[in-house]
Protein backbone atom coordinates (compact mmCIF):
# COMPACT_ATOMS: atom_id res chain seq x y z
CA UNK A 1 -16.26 -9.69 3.87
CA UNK A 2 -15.84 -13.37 5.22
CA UNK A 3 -12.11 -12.42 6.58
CA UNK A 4 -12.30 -12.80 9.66
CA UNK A 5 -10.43 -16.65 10.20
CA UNK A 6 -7.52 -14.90 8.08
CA UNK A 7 -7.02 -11.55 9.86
CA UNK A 8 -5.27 -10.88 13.35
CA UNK A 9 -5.04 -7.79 15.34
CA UNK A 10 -1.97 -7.58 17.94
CA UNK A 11 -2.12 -4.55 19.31
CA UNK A 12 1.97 -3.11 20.38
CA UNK A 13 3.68 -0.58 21.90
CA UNK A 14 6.05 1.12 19.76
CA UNK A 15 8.18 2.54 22.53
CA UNK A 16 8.71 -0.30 24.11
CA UNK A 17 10.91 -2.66 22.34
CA UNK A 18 10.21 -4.79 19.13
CA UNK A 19 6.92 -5.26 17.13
CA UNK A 20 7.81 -9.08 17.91
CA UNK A 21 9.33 -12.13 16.54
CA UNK A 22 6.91 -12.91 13.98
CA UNK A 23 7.02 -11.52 10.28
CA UNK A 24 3.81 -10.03 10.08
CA UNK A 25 1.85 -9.21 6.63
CA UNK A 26 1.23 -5.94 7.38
CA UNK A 27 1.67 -3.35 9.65
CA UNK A 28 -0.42 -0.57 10.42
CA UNK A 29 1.19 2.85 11.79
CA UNK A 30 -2.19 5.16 12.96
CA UNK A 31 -1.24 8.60 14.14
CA UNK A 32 1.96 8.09 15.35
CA UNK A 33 4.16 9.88 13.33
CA UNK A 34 4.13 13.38 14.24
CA UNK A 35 7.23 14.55 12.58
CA UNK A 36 10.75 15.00 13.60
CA UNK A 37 9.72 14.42 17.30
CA UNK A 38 7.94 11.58 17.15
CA UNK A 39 11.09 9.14 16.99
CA UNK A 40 10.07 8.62 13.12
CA UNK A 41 13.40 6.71 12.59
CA UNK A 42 13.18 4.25 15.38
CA UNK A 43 9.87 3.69 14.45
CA UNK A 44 9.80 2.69 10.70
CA UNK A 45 13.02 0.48 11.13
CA UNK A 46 11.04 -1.77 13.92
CA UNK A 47 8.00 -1.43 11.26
CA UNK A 48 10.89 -2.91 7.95
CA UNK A 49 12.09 -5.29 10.14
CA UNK A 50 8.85 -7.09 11.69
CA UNK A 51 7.86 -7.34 8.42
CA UNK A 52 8.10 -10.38 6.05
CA UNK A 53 9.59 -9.91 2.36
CA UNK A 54 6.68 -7.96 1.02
CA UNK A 55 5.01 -6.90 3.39
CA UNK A 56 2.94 -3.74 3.60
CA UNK A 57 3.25 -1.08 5.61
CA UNK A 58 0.44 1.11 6.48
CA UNK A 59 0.49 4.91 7.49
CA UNK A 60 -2.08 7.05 8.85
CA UNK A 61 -1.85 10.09 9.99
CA UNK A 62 -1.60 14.22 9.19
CA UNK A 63 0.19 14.88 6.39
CA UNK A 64 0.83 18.44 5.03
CA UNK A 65 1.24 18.87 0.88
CA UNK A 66 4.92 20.14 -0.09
CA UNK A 67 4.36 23.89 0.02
CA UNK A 68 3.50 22.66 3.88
CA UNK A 69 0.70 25.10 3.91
CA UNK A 70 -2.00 23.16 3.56
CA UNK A 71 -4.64 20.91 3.95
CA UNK A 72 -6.01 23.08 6.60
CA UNK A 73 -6.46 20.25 9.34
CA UNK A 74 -2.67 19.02 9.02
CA UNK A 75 -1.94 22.62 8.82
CA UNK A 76 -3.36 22.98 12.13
CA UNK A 77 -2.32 20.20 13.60
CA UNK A 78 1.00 21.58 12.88
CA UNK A 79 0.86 24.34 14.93
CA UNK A 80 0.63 22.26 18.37
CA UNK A 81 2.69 18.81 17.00
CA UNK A 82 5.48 18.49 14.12
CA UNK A 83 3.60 17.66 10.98
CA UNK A 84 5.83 15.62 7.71
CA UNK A 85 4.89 17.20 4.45
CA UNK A 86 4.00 13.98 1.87
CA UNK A 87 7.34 14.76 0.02
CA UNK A 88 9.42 14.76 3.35
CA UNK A 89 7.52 11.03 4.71
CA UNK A 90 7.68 9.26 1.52
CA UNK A 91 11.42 10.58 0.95
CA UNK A 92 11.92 9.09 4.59
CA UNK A 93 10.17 5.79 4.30
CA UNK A 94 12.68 4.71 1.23
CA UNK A 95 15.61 6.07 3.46
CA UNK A 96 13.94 3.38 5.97
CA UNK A 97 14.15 0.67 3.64
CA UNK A 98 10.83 0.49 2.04
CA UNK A 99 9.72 0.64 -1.70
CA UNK A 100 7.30 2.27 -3.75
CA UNK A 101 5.85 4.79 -0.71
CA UNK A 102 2.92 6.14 -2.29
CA UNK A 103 0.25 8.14 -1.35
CA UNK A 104 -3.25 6.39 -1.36
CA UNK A 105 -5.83 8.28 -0.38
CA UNK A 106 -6.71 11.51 1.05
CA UNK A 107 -8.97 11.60 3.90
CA UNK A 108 -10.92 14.37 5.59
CA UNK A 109 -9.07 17.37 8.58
CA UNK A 110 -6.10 16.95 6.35
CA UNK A 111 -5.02 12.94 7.34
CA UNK A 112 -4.03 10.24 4.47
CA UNK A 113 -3.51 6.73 3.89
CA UNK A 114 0.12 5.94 3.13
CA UNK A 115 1.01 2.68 1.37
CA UNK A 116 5.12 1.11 1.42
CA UNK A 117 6.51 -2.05 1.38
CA UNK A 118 9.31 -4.19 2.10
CA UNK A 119 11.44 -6.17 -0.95
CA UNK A 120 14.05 -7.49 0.98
């Protein structure tokens, strides 16, 4: 798509310390957020605050629906690792700071793309 002067990857290590100094664009959270073990809190608060005033935040991972039965691959998943339902992770991501979590696609084995961002 001709993007490739105006995108950069840095790679980071959520457990250990900040995302960086910078105010980054975007921020991309892939498979990381295994529910209540997963230091989910920690997490998203280093993902609000390396982010500039609108920046997006970007989630993938397992997600179960609200009756937390179901799709069957998150359901799965759930059985070995802690799996947030969408209600529980978007309810979370606003108590984290961010606006207008939304769901944005649903991918296959029960993962989906989650879209937030930050106002402030």
């Amino acid at each position: 798509y001709g993007l490739e002067n105006r995108i950069r990857l840095r790679p980071a290590d959520w457990r250990a310390g900040e995302f960086g100094v910078a105010k980054y664009d975007a921020v991309l959270l892939s498979q990381v957020l295994h529910g209540k073990t997963s230091d989910w809190q920690d997490l998203l608060n280093k993902a609000f605050r390396s982010l500039q005033p609108n920046g997006q935040l970007l989630i993938h991972d397992f997600l179960l629906n609200s009756e937390r039965n179901g799709p069957l691959g998150a359901a799965l998943f759930n059985l070995m690792v802690d799996v947030f339902s969408e209600h529980e992770l978007l309810a979370l991501l606003k108590l984290a700071g961010f606006a207008e979590p939304s769901i944005r696609a649903r991918l296959s084995m029960g993962t989906a793309i989650v879209h937030a961002r930050k106002v402030k």
